[in-house]
C-alpha atoms as a PDB file:
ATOM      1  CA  UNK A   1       0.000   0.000   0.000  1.00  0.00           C
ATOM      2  CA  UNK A   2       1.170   3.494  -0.692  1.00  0.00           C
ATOM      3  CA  UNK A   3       0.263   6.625   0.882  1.00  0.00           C
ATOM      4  CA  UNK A   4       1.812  10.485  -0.182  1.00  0.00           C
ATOM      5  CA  UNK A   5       0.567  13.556   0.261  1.00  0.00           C
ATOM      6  CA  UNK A   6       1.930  17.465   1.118  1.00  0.00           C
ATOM      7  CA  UNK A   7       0.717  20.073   2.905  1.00  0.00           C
ATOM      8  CA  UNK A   8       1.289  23.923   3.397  1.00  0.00           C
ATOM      9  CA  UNK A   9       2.089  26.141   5.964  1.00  0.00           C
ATOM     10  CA  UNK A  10       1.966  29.557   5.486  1.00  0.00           C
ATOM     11  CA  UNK A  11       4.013  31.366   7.855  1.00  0.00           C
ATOM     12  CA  UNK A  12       6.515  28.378   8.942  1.00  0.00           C
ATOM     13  CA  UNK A  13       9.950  28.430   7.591  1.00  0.00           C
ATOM     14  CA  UNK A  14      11.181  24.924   6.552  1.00  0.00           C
ATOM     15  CA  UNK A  15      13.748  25.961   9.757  1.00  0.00           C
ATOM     16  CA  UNK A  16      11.173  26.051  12.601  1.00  0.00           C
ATOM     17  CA  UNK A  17       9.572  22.823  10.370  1.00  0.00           C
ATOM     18  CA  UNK A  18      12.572  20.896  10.770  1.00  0.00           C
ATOM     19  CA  UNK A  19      13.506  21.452  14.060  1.00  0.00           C
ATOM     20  CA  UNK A  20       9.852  19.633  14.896  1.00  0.00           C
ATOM     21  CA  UNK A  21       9.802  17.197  12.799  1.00  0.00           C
ATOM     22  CA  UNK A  22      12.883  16.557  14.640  1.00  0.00           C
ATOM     23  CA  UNK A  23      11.267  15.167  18.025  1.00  0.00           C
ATOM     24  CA  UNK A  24      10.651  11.993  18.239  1.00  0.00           C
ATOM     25  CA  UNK A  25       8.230  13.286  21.274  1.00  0.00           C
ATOM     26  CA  UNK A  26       6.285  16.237  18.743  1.00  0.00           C
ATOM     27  CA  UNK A  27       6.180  13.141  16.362  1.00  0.00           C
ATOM     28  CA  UNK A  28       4.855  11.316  19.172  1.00  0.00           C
ATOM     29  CA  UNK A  29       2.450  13.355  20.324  1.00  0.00           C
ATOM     30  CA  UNK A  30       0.955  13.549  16.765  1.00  0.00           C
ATOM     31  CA  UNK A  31       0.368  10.292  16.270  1.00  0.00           C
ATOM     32  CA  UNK A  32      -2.643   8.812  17.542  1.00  0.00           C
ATOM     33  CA  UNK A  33      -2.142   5.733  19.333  1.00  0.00           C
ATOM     34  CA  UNK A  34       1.594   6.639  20.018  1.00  0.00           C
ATOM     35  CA  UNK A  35       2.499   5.834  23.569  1.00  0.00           C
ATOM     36  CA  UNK A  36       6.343   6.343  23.284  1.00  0.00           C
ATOM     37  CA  UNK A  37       8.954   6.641  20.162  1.00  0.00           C
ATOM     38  CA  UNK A  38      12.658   6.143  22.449  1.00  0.00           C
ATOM     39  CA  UNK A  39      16.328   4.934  21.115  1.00  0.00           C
ATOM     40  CA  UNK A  40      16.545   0.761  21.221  1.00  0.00           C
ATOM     41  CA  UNK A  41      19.227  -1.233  21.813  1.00  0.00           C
ATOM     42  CA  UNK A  42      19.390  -5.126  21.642  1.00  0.00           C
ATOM     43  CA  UNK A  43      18.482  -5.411  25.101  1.00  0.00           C
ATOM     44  CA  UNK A  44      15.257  -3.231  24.735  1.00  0.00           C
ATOM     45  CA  UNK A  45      11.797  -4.952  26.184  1.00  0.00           C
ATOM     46  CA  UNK A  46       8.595  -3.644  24.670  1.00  0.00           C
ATOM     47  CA  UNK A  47       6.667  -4.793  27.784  1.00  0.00           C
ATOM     48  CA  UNK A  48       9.487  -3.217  30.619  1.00  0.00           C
ATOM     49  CA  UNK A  49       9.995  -0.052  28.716  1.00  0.00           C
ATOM     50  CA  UNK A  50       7.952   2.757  30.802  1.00  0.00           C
ATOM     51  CA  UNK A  51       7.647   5.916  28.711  1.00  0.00           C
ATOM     52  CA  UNK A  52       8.308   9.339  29.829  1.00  0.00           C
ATOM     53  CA  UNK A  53       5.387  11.192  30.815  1.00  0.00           C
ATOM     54  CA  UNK A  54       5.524  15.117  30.957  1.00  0.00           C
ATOM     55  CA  UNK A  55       7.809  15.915  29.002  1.00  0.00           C
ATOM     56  CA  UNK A  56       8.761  19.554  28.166  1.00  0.00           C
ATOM     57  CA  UNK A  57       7.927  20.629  24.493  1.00  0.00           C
ATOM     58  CA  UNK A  58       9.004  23.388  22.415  1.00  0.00           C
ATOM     59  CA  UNK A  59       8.326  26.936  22.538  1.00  0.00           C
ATOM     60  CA  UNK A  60       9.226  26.030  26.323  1.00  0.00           C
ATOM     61  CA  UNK A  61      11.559  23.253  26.516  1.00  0.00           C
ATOM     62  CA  UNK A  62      15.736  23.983  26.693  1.00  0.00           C
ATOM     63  CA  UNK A  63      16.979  23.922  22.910  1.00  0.00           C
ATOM     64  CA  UNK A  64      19.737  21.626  24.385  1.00  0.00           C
ATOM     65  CA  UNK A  65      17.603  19.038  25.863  1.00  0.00           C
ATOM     66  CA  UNK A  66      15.680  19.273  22.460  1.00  0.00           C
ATOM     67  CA  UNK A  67      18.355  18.723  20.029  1.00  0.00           C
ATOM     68  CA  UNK A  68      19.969  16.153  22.705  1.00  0.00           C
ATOM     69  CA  UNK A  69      16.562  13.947  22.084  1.00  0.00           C
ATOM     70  CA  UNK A  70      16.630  14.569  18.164  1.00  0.00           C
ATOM     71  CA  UNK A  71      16.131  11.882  15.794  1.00  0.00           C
ATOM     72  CA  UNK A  72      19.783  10.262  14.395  1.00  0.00           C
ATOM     73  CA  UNK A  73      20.849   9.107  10.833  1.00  0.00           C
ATOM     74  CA  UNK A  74      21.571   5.421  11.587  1.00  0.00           C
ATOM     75  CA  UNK A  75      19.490   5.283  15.424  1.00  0.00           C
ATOM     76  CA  UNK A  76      16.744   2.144  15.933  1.00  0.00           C
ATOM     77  CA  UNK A  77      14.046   3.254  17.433  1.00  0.00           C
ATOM     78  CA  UNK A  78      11.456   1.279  19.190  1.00  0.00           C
ATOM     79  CA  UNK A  79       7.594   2.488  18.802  1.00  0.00           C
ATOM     80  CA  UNK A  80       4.492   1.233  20.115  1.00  0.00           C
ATOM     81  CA  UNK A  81       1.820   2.043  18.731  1.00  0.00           C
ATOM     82  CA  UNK A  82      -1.938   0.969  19.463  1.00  0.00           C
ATOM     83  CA  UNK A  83      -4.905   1.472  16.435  1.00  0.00           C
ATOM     84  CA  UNK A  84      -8.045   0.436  15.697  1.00  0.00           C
ATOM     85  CA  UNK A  85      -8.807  -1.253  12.281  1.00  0.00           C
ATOM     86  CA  UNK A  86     -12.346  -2.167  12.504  1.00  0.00           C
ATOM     87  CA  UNK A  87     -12.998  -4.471  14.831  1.00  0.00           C
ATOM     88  CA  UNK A  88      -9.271  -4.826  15.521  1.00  0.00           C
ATOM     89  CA  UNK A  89      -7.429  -3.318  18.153  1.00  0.00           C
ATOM     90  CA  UNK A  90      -3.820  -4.186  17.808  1.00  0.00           C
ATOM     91  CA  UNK A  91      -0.721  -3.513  19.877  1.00  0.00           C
ATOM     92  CA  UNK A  92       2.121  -3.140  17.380  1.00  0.00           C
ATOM     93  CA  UNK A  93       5.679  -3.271  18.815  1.00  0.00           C
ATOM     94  CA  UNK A  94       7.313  -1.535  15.995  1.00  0.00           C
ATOM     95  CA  UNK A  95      10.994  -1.049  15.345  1.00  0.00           C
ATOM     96  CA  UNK A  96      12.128   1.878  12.925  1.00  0.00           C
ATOM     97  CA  UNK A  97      15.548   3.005  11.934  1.00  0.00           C
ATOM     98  CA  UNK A  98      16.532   6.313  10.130  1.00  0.00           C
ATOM     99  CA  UNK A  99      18.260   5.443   7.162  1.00  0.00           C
ATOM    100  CA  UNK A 100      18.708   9.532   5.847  1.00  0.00           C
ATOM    101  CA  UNK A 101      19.136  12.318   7.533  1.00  0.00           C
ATOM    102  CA  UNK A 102      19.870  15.380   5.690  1.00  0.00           C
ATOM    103  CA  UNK A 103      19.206  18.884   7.860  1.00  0.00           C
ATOM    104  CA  UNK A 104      20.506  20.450   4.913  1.00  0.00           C
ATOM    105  CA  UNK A 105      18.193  19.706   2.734  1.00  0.00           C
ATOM    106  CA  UNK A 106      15.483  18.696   5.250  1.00  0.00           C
ATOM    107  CA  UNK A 107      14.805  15.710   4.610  1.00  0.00           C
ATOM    108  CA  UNK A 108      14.650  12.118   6.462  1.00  0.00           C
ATOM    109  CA  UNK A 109      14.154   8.802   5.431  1.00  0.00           C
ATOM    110  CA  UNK A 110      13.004   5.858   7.831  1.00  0.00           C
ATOM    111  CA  UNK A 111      12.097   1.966   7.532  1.00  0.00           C
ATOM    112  CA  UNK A 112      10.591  -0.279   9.474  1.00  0.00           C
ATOM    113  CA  UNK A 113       8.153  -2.851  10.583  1.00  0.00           C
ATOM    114  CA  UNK A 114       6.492  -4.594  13.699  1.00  0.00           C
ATOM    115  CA  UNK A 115       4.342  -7.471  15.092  1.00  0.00           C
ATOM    116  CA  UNK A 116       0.723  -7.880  16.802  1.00  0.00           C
ATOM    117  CA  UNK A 117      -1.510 -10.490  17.434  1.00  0.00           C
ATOM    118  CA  UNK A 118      -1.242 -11.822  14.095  1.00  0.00           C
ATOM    119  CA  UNK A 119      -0.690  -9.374  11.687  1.00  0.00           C
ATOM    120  CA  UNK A 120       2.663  -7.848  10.898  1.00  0.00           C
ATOM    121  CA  UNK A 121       4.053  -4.856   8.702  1.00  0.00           C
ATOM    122  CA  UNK A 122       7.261  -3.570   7.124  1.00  0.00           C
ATOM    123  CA  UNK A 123       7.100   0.693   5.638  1.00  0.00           C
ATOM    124  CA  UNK A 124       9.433   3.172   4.280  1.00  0.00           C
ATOM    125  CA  UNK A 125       8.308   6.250   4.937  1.00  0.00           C
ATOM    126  CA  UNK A 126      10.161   9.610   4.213  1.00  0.00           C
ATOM    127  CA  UNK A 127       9.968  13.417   4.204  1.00  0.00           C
ATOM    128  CA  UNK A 128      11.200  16.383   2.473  1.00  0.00           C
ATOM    129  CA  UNK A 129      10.090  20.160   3.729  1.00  0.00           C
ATOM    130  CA  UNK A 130      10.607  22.710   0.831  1.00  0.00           C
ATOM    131  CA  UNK A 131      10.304  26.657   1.031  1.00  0.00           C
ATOM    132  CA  UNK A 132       7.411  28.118  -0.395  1.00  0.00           C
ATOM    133  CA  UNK A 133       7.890  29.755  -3.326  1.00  0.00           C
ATOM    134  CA  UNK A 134       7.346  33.509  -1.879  1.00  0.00           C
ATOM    135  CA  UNK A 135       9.788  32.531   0.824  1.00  0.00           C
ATOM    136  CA  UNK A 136       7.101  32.635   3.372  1.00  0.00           C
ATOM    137  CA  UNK A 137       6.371  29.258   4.649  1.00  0.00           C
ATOM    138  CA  UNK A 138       7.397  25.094   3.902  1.00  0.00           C
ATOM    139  CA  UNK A 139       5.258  22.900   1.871  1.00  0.00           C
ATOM    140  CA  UNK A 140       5.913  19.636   3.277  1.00  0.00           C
ATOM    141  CA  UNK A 141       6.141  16.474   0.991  1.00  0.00           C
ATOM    142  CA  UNK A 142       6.166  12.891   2.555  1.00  0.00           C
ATOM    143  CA  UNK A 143       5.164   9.479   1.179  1.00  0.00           C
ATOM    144  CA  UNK A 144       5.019   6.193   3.024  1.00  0.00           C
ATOM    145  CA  UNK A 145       5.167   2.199   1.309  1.00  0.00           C
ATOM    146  CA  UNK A 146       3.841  -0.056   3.479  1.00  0.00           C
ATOM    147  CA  UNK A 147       2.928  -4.309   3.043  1.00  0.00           C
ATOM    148  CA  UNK A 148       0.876  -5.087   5.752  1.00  0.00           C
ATOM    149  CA  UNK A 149       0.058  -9.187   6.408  1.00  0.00           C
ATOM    150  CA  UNK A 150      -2.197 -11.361   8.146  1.00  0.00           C
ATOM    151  CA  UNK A 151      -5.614  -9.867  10.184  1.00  0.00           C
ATOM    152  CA  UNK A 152      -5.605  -6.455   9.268  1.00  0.00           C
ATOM    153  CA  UNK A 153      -4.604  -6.900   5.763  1.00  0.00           C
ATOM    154  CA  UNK A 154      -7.661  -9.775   5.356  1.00  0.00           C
ATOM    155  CA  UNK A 155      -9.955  -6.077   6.461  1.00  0.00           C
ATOM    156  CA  UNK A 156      -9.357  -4.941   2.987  1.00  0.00           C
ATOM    157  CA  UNK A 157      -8.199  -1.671   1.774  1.00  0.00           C
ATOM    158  CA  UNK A 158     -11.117  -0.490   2.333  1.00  0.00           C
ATOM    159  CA  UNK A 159     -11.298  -0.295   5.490  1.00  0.00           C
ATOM    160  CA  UNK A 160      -7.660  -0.158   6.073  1.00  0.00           C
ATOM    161  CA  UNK A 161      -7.446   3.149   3.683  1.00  0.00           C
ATOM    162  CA  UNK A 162     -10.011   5.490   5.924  1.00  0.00           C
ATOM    163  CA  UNK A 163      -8.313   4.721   9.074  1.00  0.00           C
ATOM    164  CA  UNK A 164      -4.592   5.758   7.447  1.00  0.00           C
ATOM    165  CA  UNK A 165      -5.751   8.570   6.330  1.00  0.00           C
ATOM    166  CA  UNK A 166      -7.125   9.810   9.450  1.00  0.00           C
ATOM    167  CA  UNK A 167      -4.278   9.394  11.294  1.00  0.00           C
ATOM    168  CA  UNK A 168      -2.028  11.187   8.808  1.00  0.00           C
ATOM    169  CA  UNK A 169      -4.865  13.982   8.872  1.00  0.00           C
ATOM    170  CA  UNK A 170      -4.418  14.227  12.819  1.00  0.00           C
ATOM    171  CA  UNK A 171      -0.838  13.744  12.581  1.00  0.00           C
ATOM    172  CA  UNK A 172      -0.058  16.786   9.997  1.00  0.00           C
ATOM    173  CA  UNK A 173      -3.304  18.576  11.867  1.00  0.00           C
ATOM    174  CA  UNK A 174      -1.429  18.390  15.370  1.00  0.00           C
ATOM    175  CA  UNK A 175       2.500  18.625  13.710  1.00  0.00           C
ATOM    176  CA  UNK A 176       0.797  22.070  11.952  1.00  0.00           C
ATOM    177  CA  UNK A 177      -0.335  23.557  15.747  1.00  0.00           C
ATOM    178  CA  UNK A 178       3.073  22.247  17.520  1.00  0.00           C
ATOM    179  CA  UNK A 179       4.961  24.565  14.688  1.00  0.00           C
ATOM    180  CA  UNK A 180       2.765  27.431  14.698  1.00  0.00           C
ATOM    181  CA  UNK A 181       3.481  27.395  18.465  1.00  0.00           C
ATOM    182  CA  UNK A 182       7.116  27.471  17.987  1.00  0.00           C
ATOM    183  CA  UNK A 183       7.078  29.633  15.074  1.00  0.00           C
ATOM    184  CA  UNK A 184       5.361  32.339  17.083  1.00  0.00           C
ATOM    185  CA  UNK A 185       6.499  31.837  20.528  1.00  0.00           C
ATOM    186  CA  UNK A 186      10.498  31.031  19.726  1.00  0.00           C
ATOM    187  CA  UNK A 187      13.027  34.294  19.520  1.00  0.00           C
ATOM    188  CA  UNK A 188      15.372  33.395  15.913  1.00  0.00           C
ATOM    189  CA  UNK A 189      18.137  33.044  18.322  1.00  0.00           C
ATOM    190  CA  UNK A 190      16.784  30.039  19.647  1.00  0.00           C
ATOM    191  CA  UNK A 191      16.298  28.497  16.034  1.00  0.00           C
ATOM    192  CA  UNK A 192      19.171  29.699  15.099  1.00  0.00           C
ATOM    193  CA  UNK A 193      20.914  27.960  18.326  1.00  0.00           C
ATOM    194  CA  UNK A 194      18.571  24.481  17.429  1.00  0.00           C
ATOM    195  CA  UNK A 195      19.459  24.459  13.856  1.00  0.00           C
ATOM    196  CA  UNK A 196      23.619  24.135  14.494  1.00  0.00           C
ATOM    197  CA  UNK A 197      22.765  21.957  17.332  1.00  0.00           C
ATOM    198  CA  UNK A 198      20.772  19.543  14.937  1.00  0.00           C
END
């Protein structure tokens, strides 16, 4: 299956864009379903792991502690992620690496793939942010392959369709509000402080 899409924001700079698409905890935030996106090991236990709860967010958070928690080119991460497809509810304990991770071009590439109660998944999924043309905002392009096996993929595109694209619409809807905060509540010194930190 193959989802792609872009969308616009005005006012953002690619800059501000970057720095929160970034996060793995903005990216977690956004996603529905998301309990925790952290750096794995071979040791790391799905069940033990106990995510972080309260954690500080930009425009408030300490650049430092920000960029120290940034995604890295090469880094597994573990995810787990929890979505209902149909009349399915399943836990996936999903493991994704960034293969690309280009800040000066803005733009990341991940893979990946995880396991529940039957059903299983492998994705690529990757990002580019552009400047608008008027030099005014980012249009963000991303795309994401994904071959999805046993319960959920007997459901059927159709039904497996409505409920991806819902999630990417809340994901982009909540990513959008997270950098309008930041865009209008961050000084360009503190950008400009993230961006050679990153």
């Amino acid at each position: 299956m193959e989802f792609d899409g872009e969308f616009e924001l005005d006012s953002v700079p690619p800059e501000k864009a970057w720095i929160v698409l970034s996060d793995p905890m903005a990216v977690r935030d956004s996603l529905k379903g998301c309990r925790y996106i952290t750096p794995m090991d071979d040791d790391f236990n799905f069940d033990e792991y106990e995510a972080e709860e309260d954690v500080e967010m930009l425009p408030d958070a300490d650049p430092e502690v920000v960029a120290e928690r940034a995604f890295v080119e090469g880094q597994k991460y573990a995810a787990l992620m929890q979505v209902g497809v149909g009349s399915v509810k399943p836990r996936f304990e999903t493991t994704v690496t960034i293969d690309e991770r280009d800040g000066e071009n803005f733009r990341m590439i991940a893979t990946g793939g995880g396991d529940a109660s039957g059903s299983s998944f492998s994705m690529e999924s990757g990002m580019q942010i552009h400047e608008l043309e008027d030099g005014e905002g980012s249009r963000i392009e991303w795309w994401t392959e994904a071959d999805i096996s046993g319960r959920i993929a007997q459901l059927g595109s159709r039904v497996i369709n409505p409920v991806a694209n819902k999630i990417v619409n809340n994901f982009f809807s909540s990513i959008e509000q997270q950098m309008t905060d930041v865009d209008e509540d961050t000084s360009s010194g503190v950008t400009d402080r993230l961006r050679n930190m990153l």
